[in-house]
PDB file of N, CA and C in Angstrom:
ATOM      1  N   UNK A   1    -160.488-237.854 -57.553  1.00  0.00           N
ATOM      2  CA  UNK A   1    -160.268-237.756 -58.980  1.00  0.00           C
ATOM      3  C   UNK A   1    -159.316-236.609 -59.361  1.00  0.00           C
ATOM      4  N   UNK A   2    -159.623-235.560 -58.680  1.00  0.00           N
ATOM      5  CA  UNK A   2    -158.272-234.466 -58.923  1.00  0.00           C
ATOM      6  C   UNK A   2    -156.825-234.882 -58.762  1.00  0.00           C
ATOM      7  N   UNK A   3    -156.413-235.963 -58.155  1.00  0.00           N
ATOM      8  CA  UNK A   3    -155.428-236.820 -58.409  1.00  0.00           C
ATOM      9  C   UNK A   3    -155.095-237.260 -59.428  1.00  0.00           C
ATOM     10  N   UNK A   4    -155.751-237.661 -60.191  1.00  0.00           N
ATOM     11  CA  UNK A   4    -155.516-238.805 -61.357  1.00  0.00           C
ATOM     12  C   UNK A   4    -154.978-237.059 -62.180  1.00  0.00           C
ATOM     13  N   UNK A   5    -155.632-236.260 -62.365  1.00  0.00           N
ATOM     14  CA  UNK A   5    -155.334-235.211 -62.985  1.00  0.00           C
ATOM     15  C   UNK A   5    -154.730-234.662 -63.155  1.00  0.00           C
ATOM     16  N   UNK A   6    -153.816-234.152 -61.576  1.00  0.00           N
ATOM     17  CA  UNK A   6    -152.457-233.860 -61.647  1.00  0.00           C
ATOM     18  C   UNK A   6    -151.578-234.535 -62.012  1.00  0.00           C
ATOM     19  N   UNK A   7    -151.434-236.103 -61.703  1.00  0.00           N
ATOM     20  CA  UNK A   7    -150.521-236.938 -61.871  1.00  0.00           C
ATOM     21  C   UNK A   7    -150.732-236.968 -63.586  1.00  0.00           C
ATOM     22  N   UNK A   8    -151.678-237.262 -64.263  1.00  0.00           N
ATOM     23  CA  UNK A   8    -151.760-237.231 -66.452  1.00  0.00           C
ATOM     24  C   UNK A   8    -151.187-235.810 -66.397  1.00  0.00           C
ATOM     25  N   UNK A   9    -151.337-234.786 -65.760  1.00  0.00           N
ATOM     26  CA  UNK A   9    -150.483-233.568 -66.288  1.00  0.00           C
ATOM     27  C   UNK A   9    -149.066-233.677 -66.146  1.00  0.00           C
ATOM     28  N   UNK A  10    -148.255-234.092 -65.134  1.00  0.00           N
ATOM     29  CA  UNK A  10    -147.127-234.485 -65.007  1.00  0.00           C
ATOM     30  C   UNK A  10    -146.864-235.551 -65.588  1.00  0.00           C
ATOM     31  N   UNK A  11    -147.157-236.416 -66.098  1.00  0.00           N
ATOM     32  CA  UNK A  11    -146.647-237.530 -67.265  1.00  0.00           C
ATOM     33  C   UNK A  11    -146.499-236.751 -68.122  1.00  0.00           C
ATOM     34  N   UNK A  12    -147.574-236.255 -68.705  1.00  0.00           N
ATOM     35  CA  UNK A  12    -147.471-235.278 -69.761  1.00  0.00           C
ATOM     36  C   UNK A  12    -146.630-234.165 -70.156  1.00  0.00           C
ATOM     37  N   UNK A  13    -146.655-233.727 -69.092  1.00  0.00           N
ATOM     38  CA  UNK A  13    -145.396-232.696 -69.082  1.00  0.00           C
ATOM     39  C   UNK A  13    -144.118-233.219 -69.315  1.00  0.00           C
ATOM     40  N   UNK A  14    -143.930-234.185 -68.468  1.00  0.00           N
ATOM     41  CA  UNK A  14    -142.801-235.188 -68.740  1.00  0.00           C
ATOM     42  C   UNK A  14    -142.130-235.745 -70.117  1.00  0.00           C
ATOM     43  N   UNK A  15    -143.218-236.380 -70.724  1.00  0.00           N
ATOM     44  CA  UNK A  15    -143.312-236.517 -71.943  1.00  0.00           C
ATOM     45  C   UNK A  15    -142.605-235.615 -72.997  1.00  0.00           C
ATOM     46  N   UNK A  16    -143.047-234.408 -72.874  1.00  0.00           N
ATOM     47  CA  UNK A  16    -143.377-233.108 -73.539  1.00  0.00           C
ATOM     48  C   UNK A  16    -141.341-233.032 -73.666  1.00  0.00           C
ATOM     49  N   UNK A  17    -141.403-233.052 -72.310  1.00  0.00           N
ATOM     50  CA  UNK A  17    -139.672-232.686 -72.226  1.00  0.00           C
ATOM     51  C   UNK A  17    -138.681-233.920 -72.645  1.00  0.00           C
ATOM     52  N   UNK A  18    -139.178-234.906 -72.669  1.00  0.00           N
ATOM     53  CA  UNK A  18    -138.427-236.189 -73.012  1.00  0.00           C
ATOM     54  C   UNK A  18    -138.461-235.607 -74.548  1.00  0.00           C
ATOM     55  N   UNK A  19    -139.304-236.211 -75.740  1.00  0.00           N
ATOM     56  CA  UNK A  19    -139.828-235.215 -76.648  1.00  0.00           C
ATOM     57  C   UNK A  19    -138.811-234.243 -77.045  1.00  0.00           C
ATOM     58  N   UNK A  20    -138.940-233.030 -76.462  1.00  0.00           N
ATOM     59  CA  UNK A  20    -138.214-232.405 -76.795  1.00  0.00           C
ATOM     60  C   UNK A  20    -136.705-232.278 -76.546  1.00  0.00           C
ATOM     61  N   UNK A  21    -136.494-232.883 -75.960  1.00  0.00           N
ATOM     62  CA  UNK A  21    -135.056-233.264 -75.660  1.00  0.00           C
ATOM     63  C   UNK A  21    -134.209-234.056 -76.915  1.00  0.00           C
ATOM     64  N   UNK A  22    -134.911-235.540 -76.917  1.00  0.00           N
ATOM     65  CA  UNK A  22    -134.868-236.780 -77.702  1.00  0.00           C
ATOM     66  C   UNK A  22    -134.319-235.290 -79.758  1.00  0.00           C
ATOM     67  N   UNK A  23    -135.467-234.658 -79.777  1.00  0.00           N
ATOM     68  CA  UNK A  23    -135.260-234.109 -81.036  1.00  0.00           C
ATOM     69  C   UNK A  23    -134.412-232.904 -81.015  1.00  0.00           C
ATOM     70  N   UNK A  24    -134.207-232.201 -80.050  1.00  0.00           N
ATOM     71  CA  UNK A  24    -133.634-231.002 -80.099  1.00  0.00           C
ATOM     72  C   UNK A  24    -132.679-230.956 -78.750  1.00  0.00           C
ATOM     73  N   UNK A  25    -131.132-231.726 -78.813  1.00  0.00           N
ATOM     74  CA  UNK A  25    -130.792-231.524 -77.600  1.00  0.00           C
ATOM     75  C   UNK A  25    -129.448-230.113 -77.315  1.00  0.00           C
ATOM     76  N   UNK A  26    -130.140-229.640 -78.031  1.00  0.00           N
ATOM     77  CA  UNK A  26    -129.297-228.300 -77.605  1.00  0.00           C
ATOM     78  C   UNK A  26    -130.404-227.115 -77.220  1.00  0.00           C
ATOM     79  N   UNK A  27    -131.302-227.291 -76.366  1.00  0.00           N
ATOM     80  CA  UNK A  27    -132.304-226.854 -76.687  1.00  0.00           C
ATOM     81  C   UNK A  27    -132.196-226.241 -74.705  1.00  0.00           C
ATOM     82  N   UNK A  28    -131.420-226.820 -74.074  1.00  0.00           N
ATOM     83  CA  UNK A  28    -131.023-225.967 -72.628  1.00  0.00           C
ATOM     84  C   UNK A  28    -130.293-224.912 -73.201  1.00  0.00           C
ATOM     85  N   UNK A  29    -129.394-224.950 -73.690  1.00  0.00           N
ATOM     86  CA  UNK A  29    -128.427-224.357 -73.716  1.00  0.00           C
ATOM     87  C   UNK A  29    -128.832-223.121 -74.626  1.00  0.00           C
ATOM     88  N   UNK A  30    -129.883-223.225 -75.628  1.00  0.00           N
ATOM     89  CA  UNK A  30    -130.616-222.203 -76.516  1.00  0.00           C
ATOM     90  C   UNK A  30    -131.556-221.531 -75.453  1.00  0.00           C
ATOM     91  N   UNK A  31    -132.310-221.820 -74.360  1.00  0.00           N
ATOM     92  CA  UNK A  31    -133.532-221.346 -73.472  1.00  0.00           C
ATOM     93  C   UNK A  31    -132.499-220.396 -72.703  1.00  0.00           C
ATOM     94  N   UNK A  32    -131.610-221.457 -71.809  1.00  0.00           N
ATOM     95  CA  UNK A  32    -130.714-220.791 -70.560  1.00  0.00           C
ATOM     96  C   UNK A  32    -129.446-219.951 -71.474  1.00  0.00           C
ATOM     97  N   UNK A  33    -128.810-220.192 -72.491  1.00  0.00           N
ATOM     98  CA  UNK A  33    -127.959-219.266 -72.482  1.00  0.00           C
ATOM     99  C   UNK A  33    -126.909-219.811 -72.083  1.00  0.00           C
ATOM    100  N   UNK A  34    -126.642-221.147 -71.367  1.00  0.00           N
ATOM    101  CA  UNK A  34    -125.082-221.671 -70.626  1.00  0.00           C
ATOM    102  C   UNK A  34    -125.403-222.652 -71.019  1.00  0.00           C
ATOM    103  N   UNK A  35    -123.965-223.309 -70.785  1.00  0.00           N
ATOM    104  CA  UNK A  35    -123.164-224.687 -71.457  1.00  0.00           C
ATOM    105  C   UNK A  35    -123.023-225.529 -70.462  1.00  0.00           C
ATOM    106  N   UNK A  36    -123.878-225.962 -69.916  1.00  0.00           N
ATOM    107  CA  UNK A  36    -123.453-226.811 -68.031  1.00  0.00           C
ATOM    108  C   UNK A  36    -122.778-228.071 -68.676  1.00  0.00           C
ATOM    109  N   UNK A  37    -122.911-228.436 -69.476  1.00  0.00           N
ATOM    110  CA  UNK A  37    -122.104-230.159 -69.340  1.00  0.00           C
ATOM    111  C   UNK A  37    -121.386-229.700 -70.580  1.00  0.00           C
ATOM    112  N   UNK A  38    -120.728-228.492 -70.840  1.00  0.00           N
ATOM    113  CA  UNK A  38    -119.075-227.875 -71.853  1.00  0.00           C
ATOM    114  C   UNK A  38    -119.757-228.434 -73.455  1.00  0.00           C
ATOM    115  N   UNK A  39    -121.023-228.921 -73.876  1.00  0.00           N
ATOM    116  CA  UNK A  39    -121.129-229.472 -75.085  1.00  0.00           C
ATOM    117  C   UNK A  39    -120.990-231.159 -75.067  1.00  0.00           C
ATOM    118  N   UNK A  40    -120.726-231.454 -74.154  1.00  0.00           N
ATOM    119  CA  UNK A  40    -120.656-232.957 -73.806  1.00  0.00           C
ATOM    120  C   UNK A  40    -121.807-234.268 -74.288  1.00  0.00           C
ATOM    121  N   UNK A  41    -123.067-233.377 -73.989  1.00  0.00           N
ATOM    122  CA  UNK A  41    -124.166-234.192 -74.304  1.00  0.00           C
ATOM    123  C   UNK A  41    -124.529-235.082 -72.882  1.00  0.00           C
ATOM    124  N   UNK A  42    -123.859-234.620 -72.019  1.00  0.00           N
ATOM    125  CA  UNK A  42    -124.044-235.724 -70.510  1.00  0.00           C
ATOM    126  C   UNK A  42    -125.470-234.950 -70.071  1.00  0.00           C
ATOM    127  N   UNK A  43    -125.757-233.779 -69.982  1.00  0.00           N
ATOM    128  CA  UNK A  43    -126.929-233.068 -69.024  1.00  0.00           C
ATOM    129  C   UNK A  43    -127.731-233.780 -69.925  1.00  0.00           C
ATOM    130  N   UNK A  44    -128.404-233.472 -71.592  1.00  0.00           N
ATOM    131  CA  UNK A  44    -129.224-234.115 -72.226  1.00  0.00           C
ATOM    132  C   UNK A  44    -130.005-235.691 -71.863  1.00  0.00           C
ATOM    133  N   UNK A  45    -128.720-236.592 -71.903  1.00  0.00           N
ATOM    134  CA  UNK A  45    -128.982-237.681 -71.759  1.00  0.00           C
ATOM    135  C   UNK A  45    -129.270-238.259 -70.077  1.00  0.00           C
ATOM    136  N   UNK A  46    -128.843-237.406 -69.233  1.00  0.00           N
ATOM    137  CA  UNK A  46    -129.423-237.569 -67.775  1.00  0.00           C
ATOM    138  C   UNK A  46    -130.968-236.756 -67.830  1.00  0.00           C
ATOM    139  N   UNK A  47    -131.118-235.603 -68.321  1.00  0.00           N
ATOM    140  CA  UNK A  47    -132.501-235.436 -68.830  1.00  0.00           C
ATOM    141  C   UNK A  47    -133.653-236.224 -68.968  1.00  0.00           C
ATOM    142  N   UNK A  48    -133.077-237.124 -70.704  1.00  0.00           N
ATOM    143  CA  UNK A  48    -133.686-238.395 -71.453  1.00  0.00           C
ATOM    144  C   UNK A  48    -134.325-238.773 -70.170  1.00  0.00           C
ATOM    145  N   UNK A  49    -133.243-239.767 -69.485  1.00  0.00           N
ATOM    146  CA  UNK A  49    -132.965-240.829 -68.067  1.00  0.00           C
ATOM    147  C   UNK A  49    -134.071-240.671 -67.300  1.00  0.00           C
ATOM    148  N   UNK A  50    -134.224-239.079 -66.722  1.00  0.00           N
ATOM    149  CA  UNK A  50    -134.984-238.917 -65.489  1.00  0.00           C
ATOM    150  C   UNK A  50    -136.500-238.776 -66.183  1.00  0.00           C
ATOM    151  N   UNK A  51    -136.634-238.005 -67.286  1.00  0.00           N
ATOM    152  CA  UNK A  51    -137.634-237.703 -67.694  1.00  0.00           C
ATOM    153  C   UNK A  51    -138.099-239.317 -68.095  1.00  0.00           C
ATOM    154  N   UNK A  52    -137.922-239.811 -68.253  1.00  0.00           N
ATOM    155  CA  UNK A  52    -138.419-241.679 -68.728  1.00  0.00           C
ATOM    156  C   UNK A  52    -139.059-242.234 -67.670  1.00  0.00           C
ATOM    157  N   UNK A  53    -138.114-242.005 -66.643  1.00  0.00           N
ATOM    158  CA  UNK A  53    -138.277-242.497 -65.139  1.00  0.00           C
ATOM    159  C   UNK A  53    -139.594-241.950 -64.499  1.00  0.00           C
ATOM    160  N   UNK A  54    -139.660-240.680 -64.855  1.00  0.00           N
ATOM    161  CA  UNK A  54    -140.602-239.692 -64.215  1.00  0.00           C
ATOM    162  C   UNK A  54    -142.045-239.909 -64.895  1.00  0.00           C
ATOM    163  N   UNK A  55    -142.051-240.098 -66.294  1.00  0.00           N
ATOM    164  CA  UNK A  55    -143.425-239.858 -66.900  1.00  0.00           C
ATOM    165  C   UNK A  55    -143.778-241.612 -66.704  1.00  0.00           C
ATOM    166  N   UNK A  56    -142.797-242.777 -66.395  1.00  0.00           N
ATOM    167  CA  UNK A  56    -143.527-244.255 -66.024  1.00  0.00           C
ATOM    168  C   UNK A  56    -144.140-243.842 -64.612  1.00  0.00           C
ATOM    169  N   UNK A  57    -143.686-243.131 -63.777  1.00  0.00           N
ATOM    170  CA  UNK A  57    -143.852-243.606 -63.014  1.00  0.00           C
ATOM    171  C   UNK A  57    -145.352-242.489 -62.479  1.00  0.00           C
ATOM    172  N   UNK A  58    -145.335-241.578 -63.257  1.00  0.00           N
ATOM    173  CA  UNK A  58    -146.841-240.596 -63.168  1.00  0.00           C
ATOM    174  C   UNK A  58    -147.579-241.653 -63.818  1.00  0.00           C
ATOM    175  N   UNK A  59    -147.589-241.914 -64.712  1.00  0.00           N
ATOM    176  CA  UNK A  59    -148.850-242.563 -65.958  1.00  0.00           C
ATOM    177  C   UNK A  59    -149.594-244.207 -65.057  1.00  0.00           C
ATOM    178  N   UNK A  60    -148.133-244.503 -64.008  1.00  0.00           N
ATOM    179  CA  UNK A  60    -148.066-245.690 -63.087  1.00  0.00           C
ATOM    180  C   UNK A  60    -149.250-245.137 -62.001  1.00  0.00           C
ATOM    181  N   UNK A  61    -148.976-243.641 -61.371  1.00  0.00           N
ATOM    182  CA  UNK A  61    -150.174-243.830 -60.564  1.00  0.00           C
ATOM    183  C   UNK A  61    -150.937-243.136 -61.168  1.00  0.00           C
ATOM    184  N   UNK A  62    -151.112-242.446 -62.354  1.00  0.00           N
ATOM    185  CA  UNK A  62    -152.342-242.030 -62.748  1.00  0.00           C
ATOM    186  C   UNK A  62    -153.470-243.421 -62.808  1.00  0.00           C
ATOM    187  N   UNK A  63    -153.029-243.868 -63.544  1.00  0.00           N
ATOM    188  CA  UNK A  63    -153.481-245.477 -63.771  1.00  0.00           C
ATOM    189  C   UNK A  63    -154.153-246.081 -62.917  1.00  0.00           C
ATOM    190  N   UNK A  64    -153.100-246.173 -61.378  1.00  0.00           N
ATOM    191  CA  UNK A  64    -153.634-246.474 -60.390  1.00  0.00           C
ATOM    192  C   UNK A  64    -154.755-245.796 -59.512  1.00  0.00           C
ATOM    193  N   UNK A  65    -155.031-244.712 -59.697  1.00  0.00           N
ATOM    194  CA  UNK A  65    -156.088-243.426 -59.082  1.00  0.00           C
ATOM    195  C   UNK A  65    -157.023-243.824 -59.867  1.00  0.00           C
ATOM    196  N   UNK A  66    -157.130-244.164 -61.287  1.00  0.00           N
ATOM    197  CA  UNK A  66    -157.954-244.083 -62.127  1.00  0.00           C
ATOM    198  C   UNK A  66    -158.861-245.209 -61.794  1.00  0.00           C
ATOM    199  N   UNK A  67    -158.329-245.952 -61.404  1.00  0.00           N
ATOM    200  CA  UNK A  67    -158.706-247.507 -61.150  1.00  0.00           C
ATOM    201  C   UNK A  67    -159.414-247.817 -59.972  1.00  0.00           C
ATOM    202  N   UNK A  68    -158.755-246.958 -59.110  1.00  0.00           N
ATOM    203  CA  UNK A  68    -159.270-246.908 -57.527  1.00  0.00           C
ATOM    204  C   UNK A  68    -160.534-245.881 -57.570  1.00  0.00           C
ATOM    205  N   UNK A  69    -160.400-245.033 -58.388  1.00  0.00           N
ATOM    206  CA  UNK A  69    -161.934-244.417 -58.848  1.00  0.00           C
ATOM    207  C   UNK A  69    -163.339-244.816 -59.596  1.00  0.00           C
ATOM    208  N   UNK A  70    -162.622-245.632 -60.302  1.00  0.00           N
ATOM    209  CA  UNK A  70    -163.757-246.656 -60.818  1.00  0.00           C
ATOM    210  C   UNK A  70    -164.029-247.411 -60.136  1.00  0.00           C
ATOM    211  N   UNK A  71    -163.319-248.272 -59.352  1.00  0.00           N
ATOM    212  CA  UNK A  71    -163.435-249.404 -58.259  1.00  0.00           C
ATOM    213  C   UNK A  71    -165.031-248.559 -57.360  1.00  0.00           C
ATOM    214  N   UNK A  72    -164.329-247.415 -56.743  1.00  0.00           N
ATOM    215  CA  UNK A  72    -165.656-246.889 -55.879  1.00  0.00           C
ATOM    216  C   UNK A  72    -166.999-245.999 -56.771  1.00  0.00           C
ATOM    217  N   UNK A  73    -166.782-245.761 -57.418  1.00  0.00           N
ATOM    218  CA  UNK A  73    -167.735-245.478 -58.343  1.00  0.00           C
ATOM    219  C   UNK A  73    -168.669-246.912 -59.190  1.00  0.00           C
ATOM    220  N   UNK A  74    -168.424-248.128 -58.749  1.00  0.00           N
ATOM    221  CA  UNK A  74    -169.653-249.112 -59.341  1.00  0.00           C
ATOM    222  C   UNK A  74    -169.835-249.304 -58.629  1.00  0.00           C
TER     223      UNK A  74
END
């Protein structure tokens, strides 16, 4: 079960940064202080990309842990 736990914290987290990205995408460049993609908007939206990718695919095995825990638990 400590599985399922880590993996909902990393969706979550995931989330959190998709989120904040999606509303505030100058929001590297306000934390870090540098301009990696010159104002372009390319780092943001590879951000969006991975972070989408990342929180399906936590919530995918949270889901799945969750399931496989109930399975042995009846």
């Amino acid at each position: 079960m400590p599985l399922f736990w880590i993996e909902a914290v990393l969706a979550s987290g995931n989330a959190v940064v998709l989120v904040l990205t999606i509303l505030r995408k100058e929001w590297i460049e306000s934390v870090f202080n540098i301009q990696p993609d010159a104002g372009s908007g390319a780092l943001e939206w590879t951000i969006v990309t991975v972070t989408v990718v990342l929180t399906a695919v936590f919530l995918a095995l949270s889901r799945r842990e969750w399931q496989r825990y109930s399975l042995q638990s009846s």
